[in-house]
N, C-alpha and C. Protein backbone atom coordinates (compact mmCIF):
# COMPACT_ATOMS: atom_id res chain seq x y z
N UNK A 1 -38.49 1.43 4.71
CA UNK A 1 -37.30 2.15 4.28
C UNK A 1 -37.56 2.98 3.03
N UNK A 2 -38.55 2.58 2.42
CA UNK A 2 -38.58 3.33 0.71
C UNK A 2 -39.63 4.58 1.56
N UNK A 3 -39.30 5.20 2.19
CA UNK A 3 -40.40 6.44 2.94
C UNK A 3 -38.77 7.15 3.33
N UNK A 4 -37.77 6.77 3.37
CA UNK A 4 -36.57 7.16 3.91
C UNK A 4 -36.04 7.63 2.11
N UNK A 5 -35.71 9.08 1.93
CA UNK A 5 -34.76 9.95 0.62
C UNK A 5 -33.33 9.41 0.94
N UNK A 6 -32.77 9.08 -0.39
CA UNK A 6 -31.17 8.74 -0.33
C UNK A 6 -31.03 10.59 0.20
N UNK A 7 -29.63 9.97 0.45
CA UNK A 7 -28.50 9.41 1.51
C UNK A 7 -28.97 8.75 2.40
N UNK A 8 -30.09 9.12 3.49
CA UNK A 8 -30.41 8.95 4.70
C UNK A 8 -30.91 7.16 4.66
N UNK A 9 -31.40 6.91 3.69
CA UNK A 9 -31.74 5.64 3.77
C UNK A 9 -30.58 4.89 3.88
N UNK A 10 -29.81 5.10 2.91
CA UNK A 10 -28.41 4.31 3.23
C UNK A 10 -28.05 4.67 4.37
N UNK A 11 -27.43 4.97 4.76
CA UNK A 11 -27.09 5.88 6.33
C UNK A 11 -27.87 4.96 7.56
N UNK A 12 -28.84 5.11 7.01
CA UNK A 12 -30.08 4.13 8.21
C UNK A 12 -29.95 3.17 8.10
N UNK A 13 -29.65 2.42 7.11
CA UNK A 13 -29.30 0.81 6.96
C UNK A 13 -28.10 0.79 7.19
N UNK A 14 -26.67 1.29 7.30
CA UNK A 14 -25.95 1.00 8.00
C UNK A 14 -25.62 1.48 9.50
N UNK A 15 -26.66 2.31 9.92
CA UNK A 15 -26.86 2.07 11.57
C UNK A 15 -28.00 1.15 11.98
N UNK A 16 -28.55 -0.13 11.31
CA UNK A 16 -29.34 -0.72 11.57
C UNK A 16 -28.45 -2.23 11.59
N UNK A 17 -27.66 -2.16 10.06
CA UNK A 17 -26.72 -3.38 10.06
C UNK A 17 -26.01 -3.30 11.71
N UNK A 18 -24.98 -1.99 11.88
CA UNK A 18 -24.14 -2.20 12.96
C UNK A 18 -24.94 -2.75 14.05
N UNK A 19 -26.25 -2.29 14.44
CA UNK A 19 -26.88 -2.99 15.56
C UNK A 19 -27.03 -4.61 15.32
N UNK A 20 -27.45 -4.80 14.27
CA UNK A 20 -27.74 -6.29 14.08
C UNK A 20 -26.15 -7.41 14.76
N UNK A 21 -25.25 -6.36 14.17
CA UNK A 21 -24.08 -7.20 14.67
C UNK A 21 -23.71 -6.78 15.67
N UNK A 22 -24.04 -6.91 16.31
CA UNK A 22 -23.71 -6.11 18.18
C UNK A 22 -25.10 -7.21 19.12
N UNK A 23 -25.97 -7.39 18.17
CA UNK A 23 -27.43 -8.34 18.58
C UNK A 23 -26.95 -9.50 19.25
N UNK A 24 -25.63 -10.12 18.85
CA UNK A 24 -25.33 -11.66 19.78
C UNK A 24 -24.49 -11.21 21.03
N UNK A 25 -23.84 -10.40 21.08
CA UNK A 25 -22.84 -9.38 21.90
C UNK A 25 -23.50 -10.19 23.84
N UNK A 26 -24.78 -9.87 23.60
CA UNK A 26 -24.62 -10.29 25.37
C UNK A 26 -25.03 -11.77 25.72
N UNK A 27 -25.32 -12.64 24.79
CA UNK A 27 -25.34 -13.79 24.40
C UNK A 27 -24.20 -14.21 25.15
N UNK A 28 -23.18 -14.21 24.35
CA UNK A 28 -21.98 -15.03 24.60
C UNK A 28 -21.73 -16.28 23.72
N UNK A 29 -22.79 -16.78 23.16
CA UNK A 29 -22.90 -18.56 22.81
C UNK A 29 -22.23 -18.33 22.30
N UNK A 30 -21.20 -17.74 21.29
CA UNK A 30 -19.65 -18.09 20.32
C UNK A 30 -18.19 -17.58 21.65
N UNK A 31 -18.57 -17.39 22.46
CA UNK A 31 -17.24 -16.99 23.47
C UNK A 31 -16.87 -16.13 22.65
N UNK A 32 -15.27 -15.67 22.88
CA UNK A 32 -14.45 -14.73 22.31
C UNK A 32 -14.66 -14.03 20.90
N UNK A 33 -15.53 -15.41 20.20
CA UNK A 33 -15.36 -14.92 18.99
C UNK A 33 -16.51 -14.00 18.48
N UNK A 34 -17.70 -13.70 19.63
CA UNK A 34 -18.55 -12.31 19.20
C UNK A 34 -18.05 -11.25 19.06
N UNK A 35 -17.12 -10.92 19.77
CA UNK A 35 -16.31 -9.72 19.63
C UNK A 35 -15.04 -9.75 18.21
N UNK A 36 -14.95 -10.04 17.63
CA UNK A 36 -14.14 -10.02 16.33
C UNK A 36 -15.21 -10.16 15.36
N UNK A 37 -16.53 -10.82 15.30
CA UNK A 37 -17.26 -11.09 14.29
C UNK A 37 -18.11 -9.22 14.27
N UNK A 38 -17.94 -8.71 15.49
CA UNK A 38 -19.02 -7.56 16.03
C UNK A 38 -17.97 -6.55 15.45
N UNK A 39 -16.54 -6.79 15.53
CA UNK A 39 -16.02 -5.48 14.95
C UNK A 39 -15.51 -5.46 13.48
N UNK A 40 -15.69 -6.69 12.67
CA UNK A 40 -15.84 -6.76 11.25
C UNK A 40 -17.27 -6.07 10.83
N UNK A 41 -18.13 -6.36 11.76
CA UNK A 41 -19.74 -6.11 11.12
C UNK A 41 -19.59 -4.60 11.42
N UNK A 42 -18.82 -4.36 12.16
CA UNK A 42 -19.03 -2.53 12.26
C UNK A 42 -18.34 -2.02 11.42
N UNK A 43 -16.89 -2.75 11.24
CA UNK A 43 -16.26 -2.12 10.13
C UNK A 43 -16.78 -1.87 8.71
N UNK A 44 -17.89 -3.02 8.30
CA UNK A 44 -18.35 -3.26 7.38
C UNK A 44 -19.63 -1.74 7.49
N UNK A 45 -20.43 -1.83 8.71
CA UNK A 45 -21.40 -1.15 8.26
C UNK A 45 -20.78 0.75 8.23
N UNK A 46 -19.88 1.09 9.59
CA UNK A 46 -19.18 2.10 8.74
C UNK A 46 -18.68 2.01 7.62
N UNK A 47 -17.92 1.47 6.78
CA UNK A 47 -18.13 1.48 4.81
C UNK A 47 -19.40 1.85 4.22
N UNK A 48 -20.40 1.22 5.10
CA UNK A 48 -21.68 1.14 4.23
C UNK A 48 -22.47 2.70 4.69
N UNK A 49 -21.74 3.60 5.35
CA UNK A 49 -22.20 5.10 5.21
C UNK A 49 -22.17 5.46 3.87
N UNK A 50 -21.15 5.09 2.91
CA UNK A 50 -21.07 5.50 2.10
C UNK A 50 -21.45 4.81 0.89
N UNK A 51 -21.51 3.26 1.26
CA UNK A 51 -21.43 2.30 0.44
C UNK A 51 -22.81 1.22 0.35
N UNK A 52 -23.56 0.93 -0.59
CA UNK A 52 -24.88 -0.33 -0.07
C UNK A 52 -24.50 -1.28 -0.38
N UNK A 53 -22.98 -1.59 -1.22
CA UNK A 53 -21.87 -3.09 -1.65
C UNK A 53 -21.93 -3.47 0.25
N UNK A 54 -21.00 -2.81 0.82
CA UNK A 54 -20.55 -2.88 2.33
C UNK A 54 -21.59 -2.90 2.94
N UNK A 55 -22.94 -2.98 3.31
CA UNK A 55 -24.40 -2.85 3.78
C UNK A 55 -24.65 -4.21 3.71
N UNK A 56 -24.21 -4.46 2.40
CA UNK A 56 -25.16 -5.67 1.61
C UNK A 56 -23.94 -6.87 2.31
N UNK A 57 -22.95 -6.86 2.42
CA UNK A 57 -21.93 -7.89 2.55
C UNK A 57 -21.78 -7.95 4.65
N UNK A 58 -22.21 -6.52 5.09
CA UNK A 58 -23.14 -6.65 6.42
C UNK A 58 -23.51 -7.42 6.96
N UNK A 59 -24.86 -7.75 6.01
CA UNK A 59 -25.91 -8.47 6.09
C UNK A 59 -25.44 -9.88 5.78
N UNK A 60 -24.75 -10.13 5.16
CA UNK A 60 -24.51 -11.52 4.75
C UNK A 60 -23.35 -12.13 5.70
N UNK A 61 -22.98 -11.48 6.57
CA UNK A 61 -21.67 -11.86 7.62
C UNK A 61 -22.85 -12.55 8.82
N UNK A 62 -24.01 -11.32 9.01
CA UNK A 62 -24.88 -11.70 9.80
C UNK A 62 -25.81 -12.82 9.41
N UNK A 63 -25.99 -13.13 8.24
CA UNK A 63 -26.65 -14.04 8.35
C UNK A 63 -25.98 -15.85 8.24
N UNK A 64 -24.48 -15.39 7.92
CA UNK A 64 -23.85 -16.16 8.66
C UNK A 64 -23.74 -17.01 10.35
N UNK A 65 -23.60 -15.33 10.50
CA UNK A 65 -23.64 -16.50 12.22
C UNK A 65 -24.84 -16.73 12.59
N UNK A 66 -25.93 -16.06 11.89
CA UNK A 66 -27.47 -16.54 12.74
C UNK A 66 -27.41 -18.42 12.18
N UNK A 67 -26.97 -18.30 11.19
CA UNK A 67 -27.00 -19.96 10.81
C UNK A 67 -25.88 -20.66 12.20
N UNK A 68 -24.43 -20.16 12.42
CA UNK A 68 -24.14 -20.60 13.34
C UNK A 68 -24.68 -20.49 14.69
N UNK A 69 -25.38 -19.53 15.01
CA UNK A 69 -25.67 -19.67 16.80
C UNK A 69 -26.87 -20.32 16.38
N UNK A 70 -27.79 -20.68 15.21
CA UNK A 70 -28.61 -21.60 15.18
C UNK A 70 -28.29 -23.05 15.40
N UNK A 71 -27.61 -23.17 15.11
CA UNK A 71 -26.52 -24.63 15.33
C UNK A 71 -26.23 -25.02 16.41
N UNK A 72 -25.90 -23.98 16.93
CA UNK A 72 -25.12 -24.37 17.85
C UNK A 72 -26.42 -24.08 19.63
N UNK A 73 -27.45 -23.66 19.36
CA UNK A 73 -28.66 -23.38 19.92
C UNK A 73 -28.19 -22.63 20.97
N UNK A 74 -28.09 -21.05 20.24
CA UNK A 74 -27.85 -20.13 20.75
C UNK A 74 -28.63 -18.67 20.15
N UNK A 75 -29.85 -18.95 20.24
CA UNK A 75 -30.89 -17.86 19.61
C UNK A 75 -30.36 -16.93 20.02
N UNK A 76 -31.04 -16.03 18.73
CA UNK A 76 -30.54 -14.12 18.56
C UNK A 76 -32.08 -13.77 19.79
N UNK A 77 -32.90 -14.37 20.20
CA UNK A 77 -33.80 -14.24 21.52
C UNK A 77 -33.65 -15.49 22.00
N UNK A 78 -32.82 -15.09 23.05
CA UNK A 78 -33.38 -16.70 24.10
C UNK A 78 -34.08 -17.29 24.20
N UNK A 79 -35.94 -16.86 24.44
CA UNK A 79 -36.63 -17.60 24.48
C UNK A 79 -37.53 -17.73 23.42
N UNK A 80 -36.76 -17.26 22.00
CA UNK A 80 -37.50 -18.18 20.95
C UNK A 80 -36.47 -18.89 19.96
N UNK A 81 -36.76 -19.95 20.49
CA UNK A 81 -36.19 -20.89 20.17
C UNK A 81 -35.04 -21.01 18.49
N UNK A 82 -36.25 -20.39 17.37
CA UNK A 82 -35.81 -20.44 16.19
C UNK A 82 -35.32 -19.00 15.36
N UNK A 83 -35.12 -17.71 16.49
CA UNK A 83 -35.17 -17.16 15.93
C UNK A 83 -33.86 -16.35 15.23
N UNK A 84 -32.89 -17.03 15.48
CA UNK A 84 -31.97 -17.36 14.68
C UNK A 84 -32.16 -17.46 13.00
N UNK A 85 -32.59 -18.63 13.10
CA UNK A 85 -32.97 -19.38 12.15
C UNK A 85 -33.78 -18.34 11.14
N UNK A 86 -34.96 -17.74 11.62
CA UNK A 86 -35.71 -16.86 11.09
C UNK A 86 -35.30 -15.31 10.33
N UNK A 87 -33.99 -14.81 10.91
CA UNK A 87 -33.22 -13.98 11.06
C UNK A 87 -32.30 -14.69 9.86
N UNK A 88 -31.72 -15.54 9.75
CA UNK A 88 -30.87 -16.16 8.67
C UNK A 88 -31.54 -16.04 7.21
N UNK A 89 -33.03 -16.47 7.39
CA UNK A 89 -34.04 -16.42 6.33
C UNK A 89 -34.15 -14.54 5.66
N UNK A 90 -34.16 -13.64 6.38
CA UNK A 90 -34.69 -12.50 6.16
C UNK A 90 -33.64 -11.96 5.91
N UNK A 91 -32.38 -11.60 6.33
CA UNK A 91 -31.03 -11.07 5.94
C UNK A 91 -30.86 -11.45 4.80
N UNK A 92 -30.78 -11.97 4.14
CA UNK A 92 -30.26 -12.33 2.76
C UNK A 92 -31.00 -11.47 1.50
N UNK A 93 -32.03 -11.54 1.97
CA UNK A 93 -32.96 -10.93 1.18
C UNK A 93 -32.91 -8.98 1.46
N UNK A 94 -32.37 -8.36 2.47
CA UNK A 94 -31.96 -6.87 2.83
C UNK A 94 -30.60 -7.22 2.09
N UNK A 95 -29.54 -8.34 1.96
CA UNK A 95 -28.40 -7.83 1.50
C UNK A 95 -28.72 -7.92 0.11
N UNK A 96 -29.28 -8.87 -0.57
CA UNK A 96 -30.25 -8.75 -2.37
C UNK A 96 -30.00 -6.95 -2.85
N UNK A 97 -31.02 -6.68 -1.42
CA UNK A 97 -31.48 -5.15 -2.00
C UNK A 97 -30.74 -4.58 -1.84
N UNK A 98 -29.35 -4.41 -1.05
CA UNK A 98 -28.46 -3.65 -1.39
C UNK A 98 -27.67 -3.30 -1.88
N UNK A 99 -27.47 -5.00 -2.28
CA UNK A 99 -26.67 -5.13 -3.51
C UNK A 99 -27.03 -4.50 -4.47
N UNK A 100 -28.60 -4.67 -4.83
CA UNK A 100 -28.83 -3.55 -5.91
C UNK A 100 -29.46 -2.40 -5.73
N UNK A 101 -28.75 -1.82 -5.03
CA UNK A 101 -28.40 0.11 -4.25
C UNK A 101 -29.88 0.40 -3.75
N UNK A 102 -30.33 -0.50 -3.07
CA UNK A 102 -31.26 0.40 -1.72
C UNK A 102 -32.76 1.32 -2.55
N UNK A 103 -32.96 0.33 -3.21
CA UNK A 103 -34.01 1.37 -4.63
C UNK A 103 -35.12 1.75 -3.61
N UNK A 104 -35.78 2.34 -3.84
CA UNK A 104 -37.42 2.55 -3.01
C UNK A 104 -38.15 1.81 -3.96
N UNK A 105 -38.84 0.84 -3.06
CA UNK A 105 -39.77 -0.02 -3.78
C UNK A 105 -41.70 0.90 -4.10
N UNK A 106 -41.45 2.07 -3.51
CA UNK A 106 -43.02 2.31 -3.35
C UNK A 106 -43.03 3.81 -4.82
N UNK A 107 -44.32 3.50 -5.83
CA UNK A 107 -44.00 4.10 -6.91
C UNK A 107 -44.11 5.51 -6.89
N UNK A 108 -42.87 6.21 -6.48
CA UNK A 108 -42.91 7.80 -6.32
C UNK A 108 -42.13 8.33 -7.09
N UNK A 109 -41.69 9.41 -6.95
CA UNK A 109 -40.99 10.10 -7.99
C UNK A 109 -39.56 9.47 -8.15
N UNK A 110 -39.20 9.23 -9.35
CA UNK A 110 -38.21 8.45 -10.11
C UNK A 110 -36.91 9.13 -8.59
N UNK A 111 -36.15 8.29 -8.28
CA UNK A 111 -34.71 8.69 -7.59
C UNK A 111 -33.99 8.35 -8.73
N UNK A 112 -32.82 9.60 -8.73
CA UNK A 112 -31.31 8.81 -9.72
C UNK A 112 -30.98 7.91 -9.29
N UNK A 113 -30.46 7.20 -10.67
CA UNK A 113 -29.79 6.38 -10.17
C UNK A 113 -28.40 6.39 -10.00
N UNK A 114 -28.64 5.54 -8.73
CA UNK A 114 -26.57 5.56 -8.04
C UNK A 114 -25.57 5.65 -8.78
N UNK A 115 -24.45 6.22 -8.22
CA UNK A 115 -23.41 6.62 -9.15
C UNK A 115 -22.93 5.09 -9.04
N UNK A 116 -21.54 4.91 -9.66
CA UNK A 116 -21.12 3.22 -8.79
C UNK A 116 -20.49 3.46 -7.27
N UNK A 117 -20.04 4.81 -6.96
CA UNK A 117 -19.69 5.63 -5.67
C UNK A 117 -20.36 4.83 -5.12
N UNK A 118 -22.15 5.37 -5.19
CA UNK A 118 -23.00 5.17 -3.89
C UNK A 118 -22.88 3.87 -3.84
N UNK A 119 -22.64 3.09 -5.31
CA UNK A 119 -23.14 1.40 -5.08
C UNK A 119 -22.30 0.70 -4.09
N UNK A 120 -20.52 1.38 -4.48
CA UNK A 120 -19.80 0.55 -4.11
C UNK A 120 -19.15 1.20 -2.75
């Protein structure tokens, strides 16, 4: 992602969040309730066009239920077993970074920094 120039990076992480929450969608293992958890996570990641607060809080809805369909042994891949679980581990750490506005980690030319706009 730090190869991706603001806006577009943000932008890309919240068409990456919305997929993530759409990821249990043909599952089923929560019944009814994928579809209400899938249209908070969209609501959330449309905010996060504009926003890496709403990106970051995305990510943390999702790594919510990966802890629940881990529980409840309903992998984000069917046939691996933990990967739920694995997915719970790694989200937290994309919502970290968005919380603190999506920086490019690779040492190139200084980006401004975010207004609180972009943050929030």
């Amino acid at each position: 992602m730090s190869l991706v120039r603001e806006p577009q990076r943000r932008r890309l992480n919240a068409v990456a969040v919305a997929g993530a929450g759409a990821a249990y969608l043909s599952s089923g293992g929560m019944g009814g309730w994928e579809i209400p958890f899938t249209v908070v996570v969209t609501y959330c990641a449309f905010r996060g066009l504009e926003s890496w607060t709403f990106i970051g809080i995305a990510w943390l809805l999702h790594t919510g239920w990966d802890i629940v369909h881990h529980v409840k042994g309903y992998p984000i891949i069917p046939f691996v077993e933990h990967s739920s679980l694995g997915c719970a581990v790694c989200d937290p750490v994309l919502a970290i970074w968005c919380f603190m506005g999506g920086r490019s980690i690779l040492p190139t030319k200084r980006e401004p920094t975010p207004t609180s706009n972009e943050r929030d």
